[in-house]
N, C-alpha and C. Protein backbone atom coordinates (compact mmCIF):
# COMPACT_ATOMS: atom_id res chain seq x y z
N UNK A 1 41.57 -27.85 -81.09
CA UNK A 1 42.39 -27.85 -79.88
C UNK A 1 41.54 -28.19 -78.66
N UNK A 2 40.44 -27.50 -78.72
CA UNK A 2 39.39 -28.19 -77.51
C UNK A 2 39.03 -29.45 -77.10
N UNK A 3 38.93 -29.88 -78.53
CA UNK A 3 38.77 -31.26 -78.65
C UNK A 3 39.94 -31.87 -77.96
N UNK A 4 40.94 -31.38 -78.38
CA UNK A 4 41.80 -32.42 -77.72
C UNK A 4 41.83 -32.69 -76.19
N UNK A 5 42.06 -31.60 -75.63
CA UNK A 5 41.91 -31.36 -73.97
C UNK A 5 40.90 -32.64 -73.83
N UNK A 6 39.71 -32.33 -74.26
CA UNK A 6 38.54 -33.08 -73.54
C UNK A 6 38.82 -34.19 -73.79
N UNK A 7 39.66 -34.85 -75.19
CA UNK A 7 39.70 -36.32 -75.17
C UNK A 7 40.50 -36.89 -74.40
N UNK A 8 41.83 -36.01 -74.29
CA UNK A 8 42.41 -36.04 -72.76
C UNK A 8 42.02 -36.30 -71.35
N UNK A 9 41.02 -35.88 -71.53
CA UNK A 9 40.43 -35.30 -70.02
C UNK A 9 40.12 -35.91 -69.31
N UNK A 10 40.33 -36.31 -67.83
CA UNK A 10 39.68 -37.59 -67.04
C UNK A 10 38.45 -37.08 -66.35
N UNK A 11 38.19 -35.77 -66.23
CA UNK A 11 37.08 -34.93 -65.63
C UNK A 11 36.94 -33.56 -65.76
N UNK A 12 36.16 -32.78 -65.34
CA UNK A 12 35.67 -31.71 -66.17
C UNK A 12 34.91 -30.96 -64.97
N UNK A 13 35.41 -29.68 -65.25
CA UNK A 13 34.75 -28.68 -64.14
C UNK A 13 34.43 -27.36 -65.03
N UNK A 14 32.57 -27.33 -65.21
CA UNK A 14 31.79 -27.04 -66.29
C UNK A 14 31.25 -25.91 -65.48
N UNK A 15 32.12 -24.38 -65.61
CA UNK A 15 31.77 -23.14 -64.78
C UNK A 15 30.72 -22.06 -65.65
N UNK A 16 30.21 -21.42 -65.17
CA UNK A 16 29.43 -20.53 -65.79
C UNK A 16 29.60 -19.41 -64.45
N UNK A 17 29.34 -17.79 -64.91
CA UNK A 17 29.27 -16.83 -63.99
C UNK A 17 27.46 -16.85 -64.09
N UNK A 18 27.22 -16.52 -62.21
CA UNK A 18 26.00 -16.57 -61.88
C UNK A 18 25.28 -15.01 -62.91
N UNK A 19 26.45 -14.35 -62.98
CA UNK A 19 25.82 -12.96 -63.68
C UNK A 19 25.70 -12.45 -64.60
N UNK A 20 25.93 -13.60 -65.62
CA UNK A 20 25.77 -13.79 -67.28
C UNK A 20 24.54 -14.61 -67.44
N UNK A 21 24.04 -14.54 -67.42
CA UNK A 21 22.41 -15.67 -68.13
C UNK A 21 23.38 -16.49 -69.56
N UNK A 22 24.30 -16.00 -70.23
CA UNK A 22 24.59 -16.68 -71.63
C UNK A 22 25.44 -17.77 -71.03
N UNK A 23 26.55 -17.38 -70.12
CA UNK A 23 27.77 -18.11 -69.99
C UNK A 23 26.81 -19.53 -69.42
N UNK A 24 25.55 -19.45 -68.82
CA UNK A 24 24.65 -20.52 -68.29
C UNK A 24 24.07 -21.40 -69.24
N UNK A 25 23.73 -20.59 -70.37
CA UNK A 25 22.99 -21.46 -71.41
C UNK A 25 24.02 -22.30 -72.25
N UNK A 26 25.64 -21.37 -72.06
CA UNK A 26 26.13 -22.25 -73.22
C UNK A 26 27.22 -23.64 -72.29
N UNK A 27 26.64 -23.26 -71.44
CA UNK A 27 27.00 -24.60 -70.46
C UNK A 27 26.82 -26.24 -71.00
N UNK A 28 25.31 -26.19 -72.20
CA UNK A 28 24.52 -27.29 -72.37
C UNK A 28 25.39 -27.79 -73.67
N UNK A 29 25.91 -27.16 -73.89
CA UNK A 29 27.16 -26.88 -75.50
C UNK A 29 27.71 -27.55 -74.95
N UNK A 30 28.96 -27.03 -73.59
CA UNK A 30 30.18 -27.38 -73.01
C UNK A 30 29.85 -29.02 -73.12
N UNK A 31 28.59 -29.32 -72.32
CA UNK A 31 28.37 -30.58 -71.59
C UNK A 31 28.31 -31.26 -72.70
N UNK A 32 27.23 -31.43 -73.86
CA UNK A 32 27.17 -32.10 -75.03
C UNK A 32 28.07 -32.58 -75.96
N UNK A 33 29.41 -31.50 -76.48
CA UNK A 33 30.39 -31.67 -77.02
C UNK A 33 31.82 -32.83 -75.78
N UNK A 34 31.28 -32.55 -74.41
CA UNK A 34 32.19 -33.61 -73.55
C UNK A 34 31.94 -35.36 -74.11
N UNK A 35 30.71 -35.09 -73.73
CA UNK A 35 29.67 -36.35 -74.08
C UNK A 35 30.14 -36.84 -75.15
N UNK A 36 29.88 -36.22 -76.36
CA UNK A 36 30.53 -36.72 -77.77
C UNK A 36 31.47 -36.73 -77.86
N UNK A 37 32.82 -36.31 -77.74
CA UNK A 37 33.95 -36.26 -77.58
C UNK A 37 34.50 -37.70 -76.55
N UNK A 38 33.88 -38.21 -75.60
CA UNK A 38 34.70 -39.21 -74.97
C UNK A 38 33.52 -40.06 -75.48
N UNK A 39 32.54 -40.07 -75.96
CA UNK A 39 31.65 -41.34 -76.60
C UNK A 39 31.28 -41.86 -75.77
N UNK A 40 30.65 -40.82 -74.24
CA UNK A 40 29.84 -41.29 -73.24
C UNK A 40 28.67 -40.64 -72.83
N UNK A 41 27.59 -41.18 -72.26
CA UNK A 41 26.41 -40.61 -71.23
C UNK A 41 26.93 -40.08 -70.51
N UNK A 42 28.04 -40.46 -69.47
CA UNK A 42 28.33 -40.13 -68.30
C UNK A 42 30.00 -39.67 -68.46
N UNK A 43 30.62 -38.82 -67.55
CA UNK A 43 32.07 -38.60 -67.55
C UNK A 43 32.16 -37.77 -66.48
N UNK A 44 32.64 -38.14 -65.33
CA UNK A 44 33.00 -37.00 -63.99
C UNK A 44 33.49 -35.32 -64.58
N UNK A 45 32.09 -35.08 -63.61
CA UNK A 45 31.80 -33.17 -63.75
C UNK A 45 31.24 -32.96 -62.78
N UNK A 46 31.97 -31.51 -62.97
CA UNK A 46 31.15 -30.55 -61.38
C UNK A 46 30.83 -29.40 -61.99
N UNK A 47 29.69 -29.12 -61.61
CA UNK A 47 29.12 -27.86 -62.48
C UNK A 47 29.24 -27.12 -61.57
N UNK A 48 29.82 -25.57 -61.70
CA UNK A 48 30.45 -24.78 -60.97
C UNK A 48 29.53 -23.47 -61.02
N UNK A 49 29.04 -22.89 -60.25
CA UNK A 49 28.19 -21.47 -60.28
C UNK A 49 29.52 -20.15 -59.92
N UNK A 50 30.21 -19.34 -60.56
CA UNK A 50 30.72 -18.69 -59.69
C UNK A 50 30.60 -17.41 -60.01
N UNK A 51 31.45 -16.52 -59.24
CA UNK A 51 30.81 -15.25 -59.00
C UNK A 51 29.92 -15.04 -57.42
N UNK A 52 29.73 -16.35 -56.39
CA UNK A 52 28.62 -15.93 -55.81
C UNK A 52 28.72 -15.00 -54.86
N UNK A 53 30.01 -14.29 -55.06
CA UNK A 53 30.14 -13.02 -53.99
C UNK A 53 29.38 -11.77 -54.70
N UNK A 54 28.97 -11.68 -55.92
CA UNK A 54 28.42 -10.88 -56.32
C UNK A 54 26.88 -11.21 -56.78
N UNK A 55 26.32 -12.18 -55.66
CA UNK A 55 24.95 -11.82 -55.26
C UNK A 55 23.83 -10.72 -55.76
N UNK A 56 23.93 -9.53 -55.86
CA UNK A 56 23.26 -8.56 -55.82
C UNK A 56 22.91 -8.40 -57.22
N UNK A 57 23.62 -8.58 -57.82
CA UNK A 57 23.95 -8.77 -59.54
C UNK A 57 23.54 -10.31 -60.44
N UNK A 58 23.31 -11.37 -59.52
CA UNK A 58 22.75 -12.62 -59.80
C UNK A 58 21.80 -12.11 -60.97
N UNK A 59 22.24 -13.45 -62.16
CA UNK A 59 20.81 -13.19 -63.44
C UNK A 59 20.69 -15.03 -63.04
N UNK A 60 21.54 -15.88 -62.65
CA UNK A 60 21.07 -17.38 -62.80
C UNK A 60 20.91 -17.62 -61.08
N UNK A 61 19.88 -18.00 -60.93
CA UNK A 61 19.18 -18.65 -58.84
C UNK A 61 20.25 -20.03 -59.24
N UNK A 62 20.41 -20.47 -57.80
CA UNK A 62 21.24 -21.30 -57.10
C UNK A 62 20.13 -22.57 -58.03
N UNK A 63 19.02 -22.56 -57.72
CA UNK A 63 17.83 -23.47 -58.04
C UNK A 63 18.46 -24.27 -59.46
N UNK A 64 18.52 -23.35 -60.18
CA UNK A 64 18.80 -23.63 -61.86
C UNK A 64 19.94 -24.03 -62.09
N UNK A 65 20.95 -23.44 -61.19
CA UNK A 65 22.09 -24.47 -61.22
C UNK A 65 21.89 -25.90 -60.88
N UNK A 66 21.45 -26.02 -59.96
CA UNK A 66 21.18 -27.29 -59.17
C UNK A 66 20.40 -28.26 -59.92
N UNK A 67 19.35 -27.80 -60.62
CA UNK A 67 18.38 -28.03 -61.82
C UNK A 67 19.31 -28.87 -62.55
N UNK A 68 20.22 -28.21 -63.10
CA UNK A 68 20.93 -28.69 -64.51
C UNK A 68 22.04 -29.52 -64.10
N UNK A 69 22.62 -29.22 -62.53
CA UNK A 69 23.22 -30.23 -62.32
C UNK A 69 22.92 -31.86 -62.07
N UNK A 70 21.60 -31.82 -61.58
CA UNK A 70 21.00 -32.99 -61.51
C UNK A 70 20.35 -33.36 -62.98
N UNK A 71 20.03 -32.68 -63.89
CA UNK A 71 19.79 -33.84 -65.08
C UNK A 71 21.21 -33.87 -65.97
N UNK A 72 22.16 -33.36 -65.38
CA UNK A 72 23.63 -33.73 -66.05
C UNK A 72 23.88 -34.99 -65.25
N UNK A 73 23.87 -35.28 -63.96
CA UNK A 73 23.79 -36.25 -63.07
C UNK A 73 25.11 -35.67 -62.54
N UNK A 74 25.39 -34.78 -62.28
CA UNK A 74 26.74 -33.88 -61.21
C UNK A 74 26.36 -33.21 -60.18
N UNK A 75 27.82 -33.19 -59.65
CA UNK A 75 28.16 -32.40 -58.61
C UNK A 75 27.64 -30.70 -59.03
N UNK A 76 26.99 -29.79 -58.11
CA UNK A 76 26.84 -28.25 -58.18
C UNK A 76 27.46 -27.78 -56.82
N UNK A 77 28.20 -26.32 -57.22
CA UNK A 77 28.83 -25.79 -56.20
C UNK A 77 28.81 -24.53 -56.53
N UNK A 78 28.30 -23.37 -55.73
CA UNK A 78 28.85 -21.88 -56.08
C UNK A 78 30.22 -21.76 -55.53
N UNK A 79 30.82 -20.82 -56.32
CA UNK A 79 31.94 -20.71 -55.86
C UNK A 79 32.47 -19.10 -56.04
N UNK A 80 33.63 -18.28 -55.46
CA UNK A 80 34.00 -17.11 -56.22
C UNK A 80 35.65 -17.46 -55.80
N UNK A 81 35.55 -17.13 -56.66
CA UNK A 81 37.05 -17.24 -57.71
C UNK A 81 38.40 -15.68 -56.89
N UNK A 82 37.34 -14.83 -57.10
CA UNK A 82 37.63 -13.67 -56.26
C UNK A 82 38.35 -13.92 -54.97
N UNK A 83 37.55 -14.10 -53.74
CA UNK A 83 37.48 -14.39 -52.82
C UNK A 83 37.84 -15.93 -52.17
N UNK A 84 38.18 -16.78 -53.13
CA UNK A 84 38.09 -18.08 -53.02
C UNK A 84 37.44 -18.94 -52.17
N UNK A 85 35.96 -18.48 -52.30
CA UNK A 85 35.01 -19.63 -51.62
C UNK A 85 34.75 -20.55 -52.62
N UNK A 86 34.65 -21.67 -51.78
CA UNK A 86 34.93 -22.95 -52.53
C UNK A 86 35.30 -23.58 -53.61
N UNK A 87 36.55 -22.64 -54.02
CA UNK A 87 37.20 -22.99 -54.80
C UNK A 87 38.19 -24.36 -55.36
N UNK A 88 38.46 -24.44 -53.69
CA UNK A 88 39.44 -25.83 -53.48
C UNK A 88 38.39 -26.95 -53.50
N UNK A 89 37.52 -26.34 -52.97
CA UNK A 89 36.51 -28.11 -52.78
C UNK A 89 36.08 -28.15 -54.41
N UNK A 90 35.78 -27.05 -55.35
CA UNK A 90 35.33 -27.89 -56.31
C UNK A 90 36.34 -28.55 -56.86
N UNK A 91 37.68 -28.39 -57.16
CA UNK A 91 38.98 -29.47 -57.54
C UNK A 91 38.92 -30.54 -56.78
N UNK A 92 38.02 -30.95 -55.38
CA UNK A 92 38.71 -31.69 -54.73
C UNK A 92 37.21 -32.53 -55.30
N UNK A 93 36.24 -32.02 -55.56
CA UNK A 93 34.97 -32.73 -55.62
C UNK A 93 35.34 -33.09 -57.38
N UNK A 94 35.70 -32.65 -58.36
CA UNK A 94 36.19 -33.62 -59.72
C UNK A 94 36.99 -34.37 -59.45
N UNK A 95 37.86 -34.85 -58.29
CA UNK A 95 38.73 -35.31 -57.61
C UNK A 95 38.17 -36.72 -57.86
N UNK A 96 37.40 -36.83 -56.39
CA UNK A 96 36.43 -37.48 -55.87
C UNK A 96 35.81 -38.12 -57.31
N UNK A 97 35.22 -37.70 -58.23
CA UNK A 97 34.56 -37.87 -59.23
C UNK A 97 34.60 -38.81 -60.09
N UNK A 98 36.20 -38.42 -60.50
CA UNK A 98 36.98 -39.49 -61.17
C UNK A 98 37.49 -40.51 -60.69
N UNK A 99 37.94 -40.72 -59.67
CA UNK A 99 38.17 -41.41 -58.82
C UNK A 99 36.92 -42.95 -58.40
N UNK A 100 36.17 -42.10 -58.23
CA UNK A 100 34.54 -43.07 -58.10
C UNK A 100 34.38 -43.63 -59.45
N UNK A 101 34.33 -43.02 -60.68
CA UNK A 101 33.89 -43.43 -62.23
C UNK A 101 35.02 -44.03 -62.34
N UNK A 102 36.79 -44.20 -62.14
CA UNK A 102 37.49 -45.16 -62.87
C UNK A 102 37.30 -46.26 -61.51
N UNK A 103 36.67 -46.62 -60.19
CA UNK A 103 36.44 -47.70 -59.18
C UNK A 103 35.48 -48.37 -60.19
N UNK A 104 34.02 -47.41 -60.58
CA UNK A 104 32.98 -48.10 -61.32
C UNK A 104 33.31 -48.94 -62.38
N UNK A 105 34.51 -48.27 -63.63
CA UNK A 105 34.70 -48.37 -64.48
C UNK A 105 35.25 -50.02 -64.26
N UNK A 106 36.42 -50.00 -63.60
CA UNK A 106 37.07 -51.47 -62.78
C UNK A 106 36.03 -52.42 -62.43
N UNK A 107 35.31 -52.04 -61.54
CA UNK A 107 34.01 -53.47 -61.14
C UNK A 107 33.46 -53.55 -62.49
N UNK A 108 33.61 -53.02 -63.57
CA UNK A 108 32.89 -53.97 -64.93
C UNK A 108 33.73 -54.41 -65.71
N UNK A 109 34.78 -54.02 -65.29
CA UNK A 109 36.05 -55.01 -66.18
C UNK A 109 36.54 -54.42 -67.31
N UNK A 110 36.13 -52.91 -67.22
CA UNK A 110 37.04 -51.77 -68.15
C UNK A 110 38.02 -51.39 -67.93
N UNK A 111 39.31 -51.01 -68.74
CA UNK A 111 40.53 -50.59 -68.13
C UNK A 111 40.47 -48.95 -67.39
N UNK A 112 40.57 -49.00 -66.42
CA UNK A 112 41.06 -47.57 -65.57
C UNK A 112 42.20 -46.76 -65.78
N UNK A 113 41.59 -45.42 -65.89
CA UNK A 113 42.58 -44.98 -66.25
C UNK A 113 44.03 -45.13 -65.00
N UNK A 114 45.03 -44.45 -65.42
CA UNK A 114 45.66 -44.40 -64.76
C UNK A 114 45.87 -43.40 -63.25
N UNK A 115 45.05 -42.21 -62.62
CA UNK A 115 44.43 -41.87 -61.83
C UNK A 115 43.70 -43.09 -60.81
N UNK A 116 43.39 -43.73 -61.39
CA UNK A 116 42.50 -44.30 -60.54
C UNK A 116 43.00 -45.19 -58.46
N UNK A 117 44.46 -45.03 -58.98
CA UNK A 117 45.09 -45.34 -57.47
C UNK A 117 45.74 -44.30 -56.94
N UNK A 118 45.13 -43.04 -57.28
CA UNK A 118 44.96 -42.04 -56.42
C UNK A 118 44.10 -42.36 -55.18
N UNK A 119 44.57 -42.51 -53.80
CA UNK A 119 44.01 -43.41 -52.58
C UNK A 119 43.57 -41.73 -52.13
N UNK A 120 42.46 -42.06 -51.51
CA UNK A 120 41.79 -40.98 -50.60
C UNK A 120 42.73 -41.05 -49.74
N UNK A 121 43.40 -41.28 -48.93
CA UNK A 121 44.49 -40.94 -48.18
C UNK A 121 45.76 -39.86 -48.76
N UNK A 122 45.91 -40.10 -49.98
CA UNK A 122 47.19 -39.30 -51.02
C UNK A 122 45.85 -38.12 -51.43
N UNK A 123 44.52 -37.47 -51.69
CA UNK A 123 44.07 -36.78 -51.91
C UNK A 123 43.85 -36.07 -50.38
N UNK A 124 43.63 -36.52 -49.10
CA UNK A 124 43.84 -35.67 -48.02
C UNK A 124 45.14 -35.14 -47.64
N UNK A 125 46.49 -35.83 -47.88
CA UNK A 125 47.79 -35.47 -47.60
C UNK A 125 47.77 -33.68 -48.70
N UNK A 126 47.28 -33.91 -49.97
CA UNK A 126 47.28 -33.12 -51.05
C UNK A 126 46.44 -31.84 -50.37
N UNK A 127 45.22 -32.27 -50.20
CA UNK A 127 44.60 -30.95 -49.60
C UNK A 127 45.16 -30.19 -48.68
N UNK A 128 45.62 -31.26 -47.73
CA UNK A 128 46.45 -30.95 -46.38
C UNK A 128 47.98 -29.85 -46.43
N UNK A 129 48.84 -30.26 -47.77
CA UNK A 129 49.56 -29.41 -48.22
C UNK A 129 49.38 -28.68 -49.04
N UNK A 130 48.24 -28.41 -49.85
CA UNK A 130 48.21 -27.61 -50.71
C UNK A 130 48.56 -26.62 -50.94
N UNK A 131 48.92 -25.72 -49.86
CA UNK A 131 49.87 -24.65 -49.78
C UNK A 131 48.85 -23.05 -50.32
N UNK A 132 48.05 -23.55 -50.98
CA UNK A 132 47.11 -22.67 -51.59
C UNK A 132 47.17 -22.44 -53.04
N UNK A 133 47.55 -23.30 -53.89
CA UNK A 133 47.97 -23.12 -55.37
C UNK A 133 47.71 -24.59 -55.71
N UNK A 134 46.75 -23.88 -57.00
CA UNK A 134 46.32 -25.62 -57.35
C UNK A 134 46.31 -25.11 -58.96
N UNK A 135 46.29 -26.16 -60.35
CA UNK A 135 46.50 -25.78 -61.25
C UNK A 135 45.33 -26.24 -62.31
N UNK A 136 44.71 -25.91 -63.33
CA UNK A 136 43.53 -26.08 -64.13
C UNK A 136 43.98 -25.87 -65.37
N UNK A 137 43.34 -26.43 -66.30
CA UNK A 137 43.24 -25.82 -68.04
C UNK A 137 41.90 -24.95 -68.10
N UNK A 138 41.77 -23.97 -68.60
CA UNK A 138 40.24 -23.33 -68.71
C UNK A 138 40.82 -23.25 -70.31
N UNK A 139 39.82 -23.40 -70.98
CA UNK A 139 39.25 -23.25 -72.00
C UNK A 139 38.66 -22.10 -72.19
């Protein structure tokens, strides 16, 4: 069933809690099985730190996120879920993501998905109404 989502999937928002050390390691799982599953190097992701309202309790530094987001070649963001700090921007930053990878995908003469004329103008109207309810698959 996982599989399927991901073959589905036009992008991917790859969370771990800052206060699990495991939920961090098995991040490299999440990412690997994406990879194989769409039969790419690359596929729009935002690697998500959250929990960061509970600071005090941190087992993974901001550093190591950031670390792994750059040899994934992604976006990193703490976020808490709780409190909803930056919650909306990381939806809006896989947004962005996919959006850029099906433009790339087009200048080489691959078919785009269908997302791809999602206009940054129709993603600010969206933020703009969002009303505060936005919707995800978690796995």
């Amino acid at each position: 069933m996982r599989e399927q989502y991901m073959r589905n999937g036009e992008g991917f928002l790859l969370v771990y809690s800052i206060i699990s050390r495991n939920s961090f390691e098995e991040i490299n799982t999440f990412y690997q099985q994406i990879r194989r599953v769409k039969d790419r190097d690359f596929f729009p992701m935002v690697l998500i730190a959250n929990k960061c309202d509970l600071e005090q309790e941190r087992q993974v530094s901001s550093q190591e996120g950031r670390d792994l987001a750059k040899a994934f070649g992604c976006t990193f963001i703490e976020t808490s879920a709780k409190q909803r700090i930056n919650v909306d921007e990381a939806f809006y930053n896989v947004v962005r993501e996919i959006r850029r990878f099906n433009k790339e995908q087009e200048a080489r003469g691959r078919p785009a998905n269908a997302n791809a004329n999602y206009s940054n103008q129709q993603l600010e109207m969206d933020e703009a109404n969002n009303g505060g309810t936005c919707c995800c698959v978690l796995m």
